[in-house]
Protein backbone atom coordinates (compact mmCIF):
# COMPACT_ATOMS: atom_id res chain seq x y z
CA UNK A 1 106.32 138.32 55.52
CA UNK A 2 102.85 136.04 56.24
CA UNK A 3 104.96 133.78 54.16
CA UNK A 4 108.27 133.52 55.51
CA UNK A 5 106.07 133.39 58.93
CA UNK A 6 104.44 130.05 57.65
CA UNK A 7 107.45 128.66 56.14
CA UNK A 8 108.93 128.89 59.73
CA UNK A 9 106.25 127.72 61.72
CA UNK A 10 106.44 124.57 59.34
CA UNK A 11 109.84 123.81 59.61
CA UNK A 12 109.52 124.21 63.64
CA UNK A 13 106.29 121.88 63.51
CA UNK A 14 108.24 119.44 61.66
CA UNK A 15 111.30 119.94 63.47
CA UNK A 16 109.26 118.84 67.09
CA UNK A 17 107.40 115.85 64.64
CA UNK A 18 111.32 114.60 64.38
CA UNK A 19 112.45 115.25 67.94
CA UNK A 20 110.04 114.71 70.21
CA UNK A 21 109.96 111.25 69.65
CA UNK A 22 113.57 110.83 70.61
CA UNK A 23 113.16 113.54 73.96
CA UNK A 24 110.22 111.10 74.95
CA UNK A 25 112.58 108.15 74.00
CA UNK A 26 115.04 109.38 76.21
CA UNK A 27 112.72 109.96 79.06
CA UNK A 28 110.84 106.36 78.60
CA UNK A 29 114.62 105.04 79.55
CA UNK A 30 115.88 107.42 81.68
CA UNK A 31 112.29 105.79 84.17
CA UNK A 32 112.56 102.32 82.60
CA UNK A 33 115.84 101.38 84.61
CA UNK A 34 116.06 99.95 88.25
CA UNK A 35 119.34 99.87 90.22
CA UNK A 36 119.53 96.90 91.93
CA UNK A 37 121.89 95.54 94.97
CA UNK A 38 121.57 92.18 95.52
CA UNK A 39 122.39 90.30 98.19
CA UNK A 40 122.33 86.33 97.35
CA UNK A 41 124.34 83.90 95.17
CA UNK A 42 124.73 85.51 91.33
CA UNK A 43 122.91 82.67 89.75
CA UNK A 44 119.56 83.79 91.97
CA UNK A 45 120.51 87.14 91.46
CA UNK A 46 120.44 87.16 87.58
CA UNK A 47 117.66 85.12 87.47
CA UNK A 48 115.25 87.26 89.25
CA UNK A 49 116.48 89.85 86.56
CA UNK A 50 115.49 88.19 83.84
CA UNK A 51 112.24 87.47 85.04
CA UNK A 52 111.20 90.64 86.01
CA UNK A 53 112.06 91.88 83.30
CA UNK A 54 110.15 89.60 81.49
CA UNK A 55 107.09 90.77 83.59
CA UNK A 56 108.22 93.83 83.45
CA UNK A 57 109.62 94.63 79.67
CA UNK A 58 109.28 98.62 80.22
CA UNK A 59 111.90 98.09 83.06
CA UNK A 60 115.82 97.23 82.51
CA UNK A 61 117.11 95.95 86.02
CA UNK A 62 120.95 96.94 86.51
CA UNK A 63 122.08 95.04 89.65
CA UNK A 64 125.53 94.59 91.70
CA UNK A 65 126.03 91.90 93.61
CA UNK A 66 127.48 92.28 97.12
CA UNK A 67 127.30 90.49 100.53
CA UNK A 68 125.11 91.96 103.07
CA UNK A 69 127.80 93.43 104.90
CA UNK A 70 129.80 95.36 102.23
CA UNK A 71 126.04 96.55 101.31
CA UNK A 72 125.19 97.61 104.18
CA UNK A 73 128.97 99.60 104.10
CA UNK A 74 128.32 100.79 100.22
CA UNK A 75 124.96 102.49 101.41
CA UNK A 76 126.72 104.16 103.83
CA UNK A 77 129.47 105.20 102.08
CA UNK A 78 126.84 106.42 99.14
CA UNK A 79 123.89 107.76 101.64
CA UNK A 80 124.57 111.22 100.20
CA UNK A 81 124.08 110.53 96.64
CA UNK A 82 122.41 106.70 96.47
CA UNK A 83 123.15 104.71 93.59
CA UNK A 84 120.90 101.99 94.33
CA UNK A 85 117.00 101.93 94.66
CA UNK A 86 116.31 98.77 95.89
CA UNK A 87 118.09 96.01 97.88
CA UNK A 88 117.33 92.46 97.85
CA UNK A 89 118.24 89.37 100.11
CA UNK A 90 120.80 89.33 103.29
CA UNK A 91 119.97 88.65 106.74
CA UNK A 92 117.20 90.78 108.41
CA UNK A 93 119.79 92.03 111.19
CA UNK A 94 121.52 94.22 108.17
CA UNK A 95 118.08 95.95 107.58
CA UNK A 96 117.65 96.30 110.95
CA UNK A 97 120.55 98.07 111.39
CA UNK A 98 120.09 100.04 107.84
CA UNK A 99 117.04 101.63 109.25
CA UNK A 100 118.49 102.28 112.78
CA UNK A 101 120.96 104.39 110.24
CA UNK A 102 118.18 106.06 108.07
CA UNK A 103 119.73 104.37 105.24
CA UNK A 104 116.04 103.13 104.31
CA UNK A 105 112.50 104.42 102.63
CA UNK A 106 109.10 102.86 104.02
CA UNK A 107 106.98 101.45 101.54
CA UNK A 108 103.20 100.26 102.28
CA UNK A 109 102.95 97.26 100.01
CA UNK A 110 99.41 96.31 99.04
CA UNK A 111 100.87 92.47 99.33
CA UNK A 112 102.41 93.02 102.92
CA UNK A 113 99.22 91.28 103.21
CA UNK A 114 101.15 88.32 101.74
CA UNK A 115 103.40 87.49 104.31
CA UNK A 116 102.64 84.42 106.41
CA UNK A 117 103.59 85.95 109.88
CA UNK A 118 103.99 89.84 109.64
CA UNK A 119 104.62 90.57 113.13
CA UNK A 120 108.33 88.46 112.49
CA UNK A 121 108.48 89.03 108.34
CA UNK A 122 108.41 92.61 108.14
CA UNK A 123 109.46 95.75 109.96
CA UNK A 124 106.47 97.33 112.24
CA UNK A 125 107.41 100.66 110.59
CA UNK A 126 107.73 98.73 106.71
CA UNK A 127 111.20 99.44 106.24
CA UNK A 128 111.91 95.99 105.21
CA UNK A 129 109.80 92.87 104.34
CA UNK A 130 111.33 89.32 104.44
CA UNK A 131 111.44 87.36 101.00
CA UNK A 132 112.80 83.96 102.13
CA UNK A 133 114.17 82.10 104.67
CA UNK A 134 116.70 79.94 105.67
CA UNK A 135 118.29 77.63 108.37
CA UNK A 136 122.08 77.78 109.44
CA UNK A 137 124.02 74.33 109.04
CA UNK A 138 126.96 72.27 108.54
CA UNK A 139 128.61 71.42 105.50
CA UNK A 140 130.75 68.25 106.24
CA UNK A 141 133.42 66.56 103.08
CA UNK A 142 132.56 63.10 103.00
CA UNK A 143 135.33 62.08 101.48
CA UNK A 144 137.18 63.92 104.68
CA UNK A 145 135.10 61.49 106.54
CA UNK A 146 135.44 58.20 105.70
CA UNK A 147 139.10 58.99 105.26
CA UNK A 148 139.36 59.85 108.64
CA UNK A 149 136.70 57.55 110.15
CA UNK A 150 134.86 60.38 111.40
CA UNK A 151 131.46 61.45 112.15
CA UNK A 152 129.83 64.66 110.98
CA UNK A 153 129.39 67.21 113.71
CA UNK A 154 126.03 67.76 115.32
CA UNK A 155 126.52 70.20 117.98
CA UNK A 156 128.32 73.56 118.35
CA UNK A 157 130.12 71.82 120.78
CA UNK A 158 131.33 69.30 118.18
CA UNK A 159 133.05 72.11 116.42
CA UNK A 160 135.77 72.73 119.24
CA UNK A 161 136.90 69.23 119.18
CA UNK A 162 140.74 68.71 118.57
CA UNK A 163 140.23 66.50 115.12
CA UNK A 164 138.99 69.50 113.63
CA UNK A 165 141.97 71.77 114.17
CA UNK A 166 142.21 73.34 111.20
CA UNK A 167 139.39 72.23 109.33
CA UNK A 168 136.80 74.85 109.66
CA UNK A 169 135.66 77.33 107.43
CA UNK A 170 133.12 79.96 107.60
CA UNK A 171 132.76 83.69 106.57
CA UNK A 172 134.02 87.02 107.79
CA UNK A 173 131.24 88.59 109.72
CA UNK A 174 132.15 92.01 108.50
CA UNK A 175 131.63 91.22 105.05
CA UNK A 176 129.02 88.38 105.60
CA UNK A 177 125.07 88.27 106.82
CA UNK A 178 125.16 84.13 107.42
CA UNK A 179 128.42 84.38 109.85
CA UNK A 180 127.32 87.38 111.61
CA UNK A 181 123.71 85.08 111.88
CA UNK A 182 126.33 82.25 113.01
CA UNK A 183 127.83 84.77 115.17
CA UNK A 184 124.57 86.16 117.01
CA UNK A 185 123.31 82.49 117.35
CA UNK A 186 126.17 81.58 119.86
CA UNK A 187 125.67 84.33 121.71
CA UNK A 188 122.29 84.23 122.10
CA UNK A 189 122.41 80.69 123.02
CA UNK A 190 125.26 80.74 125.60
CA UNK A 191 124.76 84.50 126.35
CA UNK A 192 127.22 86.76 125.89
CA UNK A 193 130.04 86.41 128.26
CA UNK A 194 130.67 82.49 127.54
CA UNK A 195 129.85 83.29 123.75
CA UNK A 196 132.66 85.09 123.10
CA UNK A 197 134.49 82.54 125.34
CA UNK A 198 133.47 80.08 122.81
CA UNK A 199 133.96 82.29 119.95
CA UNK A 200 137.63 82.58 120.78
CA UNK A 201 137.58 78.69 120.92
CA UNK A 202 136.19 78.31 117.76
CA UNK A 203 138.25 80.56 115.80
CA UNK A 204 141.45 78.41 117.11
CA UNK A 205 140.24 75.73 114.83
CA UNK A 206 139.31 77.98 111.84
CA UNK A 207 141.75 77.45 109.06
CA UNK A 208 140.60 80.63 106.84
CA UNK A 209 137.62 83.29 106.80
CA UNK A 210 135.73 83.89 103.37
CA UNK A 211 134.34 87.22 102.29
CA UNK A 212 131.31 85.69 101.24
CA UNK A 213 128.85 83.90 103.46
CA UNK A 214 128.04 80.59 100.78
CA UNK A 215 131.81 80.67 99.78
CA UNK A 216 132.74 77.64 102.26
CA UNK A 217 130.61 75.02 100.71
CA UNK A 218 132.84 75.29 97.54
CA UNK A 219 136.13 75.19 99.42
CA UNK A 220 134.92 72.12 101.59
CA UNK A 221 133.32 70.43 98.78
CA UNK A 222 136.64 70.70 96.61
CA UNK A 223 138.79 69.75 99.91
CA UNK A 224 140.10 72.79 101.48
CA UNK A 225 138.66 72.44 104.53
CA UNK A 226 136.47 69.66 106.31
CA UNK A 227 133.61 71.57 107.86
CA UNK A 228 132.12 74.98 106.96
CA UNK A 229 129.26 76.70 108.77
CA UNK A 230 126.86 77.58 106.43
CA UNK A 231 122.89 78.43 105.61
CA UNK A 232 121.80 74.88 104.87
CA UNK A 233 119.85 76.09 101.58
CA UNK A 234 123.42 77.24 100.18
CA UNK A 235 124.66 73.33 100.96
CA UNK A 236 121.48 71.61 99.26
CA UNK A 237 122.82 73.97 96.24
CA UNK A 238 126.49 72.46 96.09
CA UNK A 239 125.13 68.73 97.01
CA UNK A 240 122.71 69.32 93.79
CA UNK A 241 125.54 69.95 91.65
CA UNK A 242 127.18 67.31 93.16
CA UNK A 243 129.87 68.03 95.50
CA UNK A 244 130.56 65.45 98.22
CA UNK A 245 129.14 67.12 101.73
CA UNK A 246 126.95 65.48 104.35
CA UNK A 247 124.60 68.58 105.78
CA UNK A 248 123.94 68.34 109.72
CA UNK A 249 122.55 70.43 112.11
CA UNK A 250 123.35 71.45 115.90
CA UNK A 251 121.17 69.88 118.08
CA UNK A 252 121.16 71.95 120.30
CA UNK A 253 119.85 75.28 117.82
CA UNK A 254 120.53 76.88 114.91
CA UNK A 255 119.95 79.97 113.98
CA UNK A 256 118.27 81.21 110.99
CA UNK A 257 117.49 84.26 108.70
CA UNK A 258 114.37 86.12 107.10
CA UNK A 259 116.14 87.39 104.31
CA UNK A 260 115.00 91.28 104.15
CA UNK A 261 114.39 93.57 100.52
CA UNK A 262 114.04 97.51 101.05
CA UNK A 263 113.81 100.08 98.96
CA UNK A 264 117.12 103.03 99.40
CA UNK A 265 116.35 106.36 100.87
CA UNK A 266 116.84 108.83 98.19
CA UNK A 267 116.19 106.04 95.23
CA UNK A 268 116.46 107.56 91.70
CA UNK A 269 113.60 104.81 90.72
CA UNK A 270 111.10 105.25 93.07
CA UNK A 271 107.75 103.51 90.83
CA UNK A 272 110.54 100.89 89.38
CA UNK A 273 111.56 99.60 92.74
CA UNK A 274 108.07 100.08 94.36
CA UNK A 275 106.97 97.50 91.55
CA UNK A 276 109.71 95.12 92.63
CA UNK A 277 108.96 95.56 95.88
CA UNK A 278 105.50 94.36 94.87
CA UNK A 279 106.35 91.71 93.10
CA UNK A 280 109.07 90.12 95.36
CA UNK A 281 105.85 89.08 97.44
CA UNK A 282 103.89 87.09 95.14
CA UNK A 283 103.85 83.53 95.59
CA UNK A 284 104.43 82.64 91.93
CA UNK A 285 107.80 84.90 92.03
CA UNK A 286 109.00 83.46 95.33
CA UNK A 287 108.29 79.85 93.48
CA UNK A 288 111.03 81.21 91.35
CA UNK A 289 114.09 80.57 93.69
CA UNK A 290 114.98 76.51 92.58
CA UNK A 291 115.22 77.15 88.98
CA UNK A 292 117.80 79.34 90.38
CA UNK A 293 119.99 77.02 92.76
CA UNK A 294 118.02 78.96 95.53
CA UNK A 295 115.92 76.74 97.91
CA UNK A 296 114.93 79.18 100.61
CA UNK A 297 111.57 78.89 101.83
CA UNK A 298 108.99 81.39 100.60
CA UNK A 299 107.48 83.78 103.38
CA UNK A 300 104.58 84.51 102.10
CA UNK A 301 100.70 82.60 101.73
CA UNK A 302 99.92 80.45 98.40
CA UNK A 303 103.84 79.72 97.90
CA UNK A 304 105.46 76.27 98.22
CA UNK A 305 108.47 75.17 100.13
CA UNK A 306 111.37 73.49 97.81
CA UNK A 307 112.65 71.78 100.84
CA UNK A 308 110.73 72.44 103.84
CA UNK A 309 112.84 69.63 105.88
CA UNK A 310 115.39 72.84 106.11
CA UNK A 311 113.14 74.23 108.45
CA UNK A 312 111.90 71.20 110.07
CA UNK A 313 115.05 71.52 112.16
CA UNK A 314 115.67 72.67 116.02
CA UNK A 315 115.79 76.69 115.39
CA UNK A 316 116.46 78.55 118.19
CA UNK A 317 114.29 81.86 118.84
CA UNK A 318 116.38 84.28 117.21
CA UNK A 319 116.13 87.80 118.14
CA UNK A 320 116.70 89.92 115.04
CA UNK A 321 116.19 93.47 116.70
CA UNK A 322 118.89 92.60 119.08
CA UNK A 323 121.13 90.83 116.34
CA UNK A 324 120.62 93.97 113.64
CA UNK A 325 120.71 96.51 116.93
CA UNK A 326 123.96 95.33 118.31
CA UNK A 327 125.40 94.32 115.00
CA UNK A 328 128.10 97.03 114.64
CA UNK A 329 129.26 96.47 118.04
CA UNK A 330 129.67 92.89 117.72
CA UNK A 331 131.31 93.01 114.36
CA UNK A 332 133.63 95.39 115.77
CA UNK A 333 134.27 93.62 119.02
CA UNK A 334 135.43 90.27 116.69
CA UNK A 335 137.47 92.46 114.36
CA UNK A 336 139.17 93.56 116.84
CA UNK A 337 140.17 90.98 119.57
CA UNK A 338 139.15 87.72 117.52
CA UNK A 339 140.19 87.83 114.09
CA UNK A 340 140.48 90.75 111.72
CA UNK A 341 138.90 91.20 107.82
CA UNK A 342 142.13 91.26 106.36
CA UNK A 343 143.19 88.70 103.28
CA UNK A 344 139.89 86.75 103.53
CA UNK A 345 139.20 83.92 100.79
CA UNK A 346 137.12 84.99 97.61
């Protein structure tokens, strides 16, 4: 019996020697992955991957890309069973309005005390914290140009003009953070009433809508349209890889965005997207974003501007609470009596 006993007792030691190894295994990876949705171009997207997982080899990042306003629908549509844990990049207003939802989970970051101006780079409640930012522009074909013996446009007002019937492009603000930024810059700067006056105006000249907010550059740049309102960091990208655009700005204001990360309410990998949190406010990582085809500027102390004549620009005082606390409304109100989300350019 004492035998048969200690024949058994071996075979179960040995048999927990063999499979705890794979149980723990199992575990390791089942808190070694991070669900990420990500906000700006793929190219930034999948480098930031790669590099934290390279400071981070425990960790495999999974990430979707999305605009900011289908992401800001896909955590609605998923807020009862989240299948992200972090989101990175978009326009502030989006986070704004995803913790006006409760779509959000604070996070006290030791290197909140990173950011260069807190009170504007980071929700008073640490919902969000801004990563980067960047200054709204025109993208203007050359080639259109001299063709036509035309001059880039410099104003908002430029963009009514009769020679460019048909010749603008710019995102869907449903589906896009830089034209609802476009969007809430007009009517900030001409207030409401006489914004949407102008908005109507504008959209008469619009040839097409894109879903995604950077989309125009490569449609002007390959001579679909002539003009396309942009972020101006999105431009320097297609320039760099040589397409033929002039980038101007409005003289009389652009608006700009603090592009916002937060972790999801509910998120699967809390520690895994807590340490991305961190590490999104580093210097050295925000440094990252030109080996990328990203040329944002950094928010945060110790980090150094690609191009800080981006920002050296007239920027108007944008008012992100209002923008991300009116932000349904508005992209409602334009669905519905300027011009709808249907068929919009990939």
């Amino acid at each position: 019996m004492k035998t048969k006993r200690a024949t058994f007792l071996r075979l179960a030691a040995l048999a927990l020697a063999l499979f705890a190894p794979a149980v723990y295994a199992q575990q390791r990876r089942a808190g070694s992955e991070l669900s990420l949705l990500c906000t700006p171009q793929v190219e930034w997207c999948e480098g930031m991957k790669a590099e934290f997982e390279k400071a981070n080899p425990d960790i495999t990042v999974n990430f979707v890309r999305l605009s900011s306003g289908e992401a800001l629908t896909r955590l609605r549509n998923e807020r009862a069973n989240p299948q992200f844990d972090i989101w990175w990049g978009g326009p502030a207003d989006s986070f704004i309005a995803a913790k006006q939802e409760g779509l959000l989970e604070a996070y006290e970051s030791p290197n909140l005390a990173n950011l260069k101006d807190p009170k504007l780079m980071k929700d008073p409640d640490n919902f969000w914290a801004g990563i980067y930012i960047g200054s709204l522009g025109f993208a203007t074909n050359t080639n259109y140009l001299q063709a036509n013996n035309l001059q880039a446009p410099t104003s908002w007002d430029d963009l009514l003009k009769p020679e460019w019937q048909g010749q603008l492009m710019i995102a869907h603000p449903s589906s896009s953070g830089t034209s609802y930024t476009a969007l809430c810059t007009i009517l900030q700067l001409r207030g409401e009433e006489k914004g949407w006056e102008y908005l109507r105006a504008f959209n008469g000249n619009v040839l097409q809508y894109t879903k995604s907010g950077s989309a125009p550059t490569r449609f002007v740049g390959a001579g679909e349209a002539a003009v396309g309102i942009v972020f101006s960091h999105d431009i320097v990208a297609q320039i760099e890889r040589g397409a033929p655009l002039t980038l101007t700005f409005p003289d009389e204001g652009t608006g700009y965005e603090i592009g916002g990360m937060a972790i999801v309410k509910g998120a699967k990998n809390l520690e895994a997207a807590q340490k991305w949190f961190d590490w999104a406010l580093e210097p050295t990582t925000q440094e990252l974003g030109p080996k990328y085809a990203a040329y944002q500027a950094p928010t945060v102390k110790g980090a150094e501007p690609a191009r800080p004549e981006l920002l050296q620009v007239n920027l108007i005082d944008y008012d992100f609470e209002y923008c991300g606390k009116k932000k349904k409304e508005f992209v409602d109100r334009f669905t519905n009596e300027i011009a709808n989300a249907e068929r919009l350019k990939e």
